[in-house]
Protein backbone atom coordinates (compact mmCIF):
# COMPACT_ATOMS: atom_id res chain seq x y z
CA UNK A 1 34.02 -23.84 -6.62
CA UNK A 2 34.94 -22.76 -3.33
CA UNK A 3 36.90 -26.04 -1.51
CA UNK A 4 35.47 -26.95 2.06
CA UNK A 5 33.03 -24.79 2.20
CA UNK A 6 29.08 -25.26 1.93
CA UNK A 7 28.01 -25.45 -1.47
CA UNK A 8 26.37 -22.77 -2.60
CA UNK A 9 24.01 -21.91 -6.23
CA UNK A 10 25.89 -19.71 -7.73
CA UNK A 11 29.08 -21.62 -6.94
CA UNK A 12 27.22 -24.82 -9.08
CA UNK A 13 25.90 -23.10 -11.32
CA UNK A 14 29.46 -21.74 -12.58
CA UNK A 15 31.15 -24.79 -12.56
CA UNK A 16 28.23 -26.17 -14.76
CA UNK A 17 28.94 -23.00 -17.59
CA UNK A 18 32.64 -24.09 -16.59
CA UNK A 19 32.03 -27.74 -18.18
CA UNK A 20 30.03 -26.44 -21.37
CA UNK A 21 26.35 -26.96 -19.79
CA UNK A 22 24.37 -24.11 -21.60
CA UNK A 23 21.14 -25.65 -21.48
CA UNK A 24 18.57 -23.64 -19.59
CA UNK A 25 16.66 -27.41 -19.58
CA UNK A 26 19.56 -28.91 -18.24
CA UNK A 27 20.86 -26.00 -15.76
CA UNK A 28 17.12 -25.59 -14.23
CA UNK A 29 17.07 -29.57 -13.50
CA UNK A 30 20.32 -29.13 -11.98
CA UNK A 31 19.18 -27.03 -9.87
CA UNK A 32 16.20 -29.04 -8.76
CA UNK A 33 18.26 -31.84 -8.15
CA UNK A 34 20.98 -29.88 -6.09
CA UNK A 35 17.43 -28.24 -3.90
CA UNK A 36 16.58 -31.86 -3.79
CA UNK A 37 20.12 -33.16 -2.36
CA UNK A 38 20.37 -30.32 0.15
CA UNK A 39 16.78 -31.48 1.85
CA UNK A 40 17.84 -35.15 1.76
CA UNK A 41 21.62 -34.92 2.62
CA UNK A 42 21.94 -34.91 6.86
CA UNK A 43 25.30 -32.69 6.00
CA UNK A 44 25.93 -29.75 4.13
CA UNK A 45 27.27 -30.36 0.83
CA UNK A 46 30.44 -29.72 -0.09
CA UNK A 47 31.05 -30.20 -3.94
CA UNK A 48 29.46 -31.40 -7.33
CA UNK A 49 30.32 -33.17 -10.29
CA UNK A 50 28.52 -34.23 -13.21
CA UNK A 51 29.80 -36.48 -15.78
CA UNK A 52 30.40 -35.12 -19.01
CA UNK A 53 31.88 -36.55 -22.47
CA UNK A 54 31.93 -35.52 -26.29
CA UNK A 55 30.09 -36.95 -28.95
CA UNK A 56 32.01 -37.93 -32.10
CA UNK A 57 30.78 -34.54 -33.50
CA UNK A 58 32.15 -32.71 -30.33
CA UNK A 59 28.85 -31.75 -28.57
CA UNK A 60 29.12 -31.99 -25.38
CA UNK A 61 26.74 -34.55 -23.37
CA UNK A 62 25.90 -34.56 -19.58
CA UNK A 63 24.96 -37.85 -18.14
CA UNK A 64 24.93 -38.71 -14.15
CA UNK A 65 25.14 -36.15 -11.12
CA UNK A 66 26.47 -36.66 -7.70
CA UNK A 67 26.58 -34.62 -4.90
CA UNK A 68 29.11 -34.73 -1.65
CA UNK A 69 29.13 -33.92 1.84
CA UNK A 70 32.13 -34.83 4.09
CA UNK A 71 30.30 -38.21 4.85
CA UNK A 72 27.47 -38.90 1.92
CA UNK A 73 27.42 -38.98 -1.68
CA UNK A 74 23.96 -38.00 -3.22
CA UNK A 75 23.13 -39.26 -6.88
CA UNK A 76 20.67 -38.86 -10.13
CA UNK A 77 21.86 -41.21 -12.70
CA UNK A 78 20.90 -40.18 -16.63
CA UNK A 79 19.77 -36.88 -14.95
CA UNK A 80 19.17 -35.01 -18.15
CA UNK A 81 17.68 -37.95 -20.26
CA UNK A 82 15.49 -38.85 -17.35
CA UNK A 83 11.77 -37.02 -17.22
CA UNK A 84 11.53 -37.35 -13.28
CA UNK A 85 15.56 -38.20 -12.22
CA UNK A 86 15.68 -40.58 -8.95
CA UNK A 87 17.97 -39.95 -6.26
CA UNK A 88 20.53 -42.28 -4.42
CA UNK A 89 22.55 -41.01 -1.37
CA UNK A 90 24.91 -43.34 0.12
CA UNK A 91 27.70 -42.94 2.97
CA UNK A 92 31.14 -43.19 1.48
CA UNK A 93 33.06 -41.99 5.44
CA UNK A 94 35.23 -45.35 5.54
CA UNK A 95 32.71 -47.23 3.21
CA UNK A 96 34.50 -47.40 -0.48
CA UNK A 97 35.77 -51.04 -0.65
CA UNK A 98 37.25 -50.52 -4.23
CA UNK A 99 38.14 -48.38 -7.11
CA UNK A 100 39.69 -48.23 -10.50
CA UNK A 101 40.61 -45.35 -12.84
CA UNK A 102 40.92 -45.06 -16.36
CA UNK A 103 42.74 -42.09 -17.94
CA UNK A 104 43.27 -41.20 -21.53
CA UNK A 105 45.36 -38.04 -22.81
CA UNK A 106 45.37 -37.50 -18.96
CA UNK A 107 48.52 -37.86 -16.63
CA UNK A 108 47.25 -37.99 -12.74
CA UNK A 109 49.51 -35.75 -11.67
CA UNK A 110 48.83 -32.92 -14.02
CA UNK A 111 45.99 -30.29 -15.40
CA UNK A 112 43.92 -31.74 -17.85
CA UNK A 113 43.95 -30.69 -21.43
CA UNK A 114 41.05 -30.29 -23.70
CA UNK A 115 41.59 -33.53 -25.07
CA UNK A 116 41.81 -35.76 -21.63
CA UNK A 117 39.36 -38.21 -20.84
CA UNK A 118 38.95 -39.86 -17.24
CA UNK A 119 37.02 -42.28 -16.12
CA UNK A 120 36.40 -43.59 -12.23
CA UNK A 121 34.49 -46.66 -10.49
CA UNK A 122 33.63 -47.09 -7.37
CA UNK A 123 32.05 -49.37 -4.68
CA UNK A 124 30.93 -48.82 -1.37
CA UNK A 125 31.25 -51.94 1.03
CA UNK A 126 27.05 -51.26 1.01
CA UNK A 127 26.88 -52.38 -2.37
CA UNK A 128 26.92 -48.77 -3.68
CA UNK A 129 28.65 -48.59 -6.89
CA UNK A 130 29.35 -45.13 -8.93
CA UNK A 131 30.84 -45.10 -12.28
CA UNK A 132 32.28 -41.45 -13.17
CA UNK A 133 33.11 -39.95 -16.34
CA UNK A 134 34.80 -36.61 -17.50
CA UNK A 135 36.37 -34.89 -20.54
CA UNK A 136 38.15 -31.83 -20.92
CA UNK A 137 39.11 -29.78 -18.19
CA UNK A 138 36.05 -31.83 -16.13
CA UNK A 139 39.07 -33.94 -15.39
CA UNK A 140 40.43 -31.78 -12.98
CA UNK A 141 37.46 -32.28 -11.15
CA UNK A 142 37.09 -35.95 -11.04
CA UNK A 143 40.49 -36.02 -9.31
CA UNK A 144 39.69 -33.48 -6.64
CA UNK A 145 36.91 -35.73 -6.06
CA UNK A 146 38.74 -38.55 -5.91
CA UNK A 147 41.25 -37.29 -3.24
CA UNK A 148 38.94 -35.57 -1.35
CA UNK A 149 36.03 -38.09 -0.98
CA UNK A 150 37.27 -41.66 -2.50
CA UNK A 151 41.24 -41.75 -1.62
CA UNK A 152 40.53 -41.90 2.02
CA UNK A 153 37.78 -43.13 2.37
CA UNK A 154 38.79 -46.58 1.70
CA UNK A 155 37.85 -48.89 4.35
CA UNK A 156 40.48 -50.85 6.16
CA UNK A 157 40.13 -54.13 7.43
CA UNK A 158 36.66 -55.23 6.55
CA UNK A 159 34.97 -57.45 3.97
CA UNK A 160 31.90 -57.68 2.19
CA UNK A 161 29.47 -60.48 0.73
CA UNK A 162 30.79 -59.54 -3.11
């Protein structure tokens, strides 16, 4: 995907073949969803990511979708089990109150191998809560979307009624 710059079809749609998603079922609601997100989203959007992980026989399953703007995360959860998908959007500008990350066969600071695994929670201080999943090279970007859009974004300061 092209970094900082509108999100565009073509841009999604390779990052999807990039992550194993051959699925002309799964692709086409993708793309409904991500038609969906740009009329509800106040912002252009920026990036996607959609969770992935492997099935003990290695098949490759697709669970939960977000979209991001510099200000707003959009979300389908269970997007591809789902018959009609419902969307969340939250704002995440200054608004994640927590996180936590789980990593296995995955070091931060490096690429991610076929074999990584990552996993990443968060809550907004709206009650907003998204819990992330990758595998594979996916984890790469679950990390860019943590330090573009959760990293500094944590709000400073303030408390909620959790």
């Amino acid at each position: 995907m092209v970094k900082n710059e509108p999100l565009k079809w073509g841009n999604v749609e390779g990052y999807l073949i990039s992550i194993g998603m051959v699925s002309d079922v799964d692709i086409r609601r993708v793309k409904e969803l991500f038609d969906q997100g740009k009329v509800l989203c106040p912002e252009e959007l920026k990036n996607i990511f959609v969770s992935n992980y492997k099935e003990s026989d290695g098949k490759e399953q697709f669970k939960d979708f977000w979209l991001f703007s510099d200000n707003y995360v959009v979300e389908a959860q269970n997007f591809s089990i789902q018959e009609k998908p419902k969307l969340e959007m939250t704002i995440i500008s200054k608004n994640i109150q927590s996180f936590s990350i789980e990593a296995d066969n995955f070091d931060l600071s490096q690429k991610a191998k076929d074999v990584s695994k990552l996993r990443m929670v968060f809550y907004t201080l709206s009650n907003f809560w998204c819990d992330q999943i990758a595998s594979g090279l996916n984890c790469d970007t679950l990390m860019y979307i943590f330090n573009t859009y959760i990293k500094h974004n944590l709000a400073r300061g303030q408390s909620s009624d959790l």
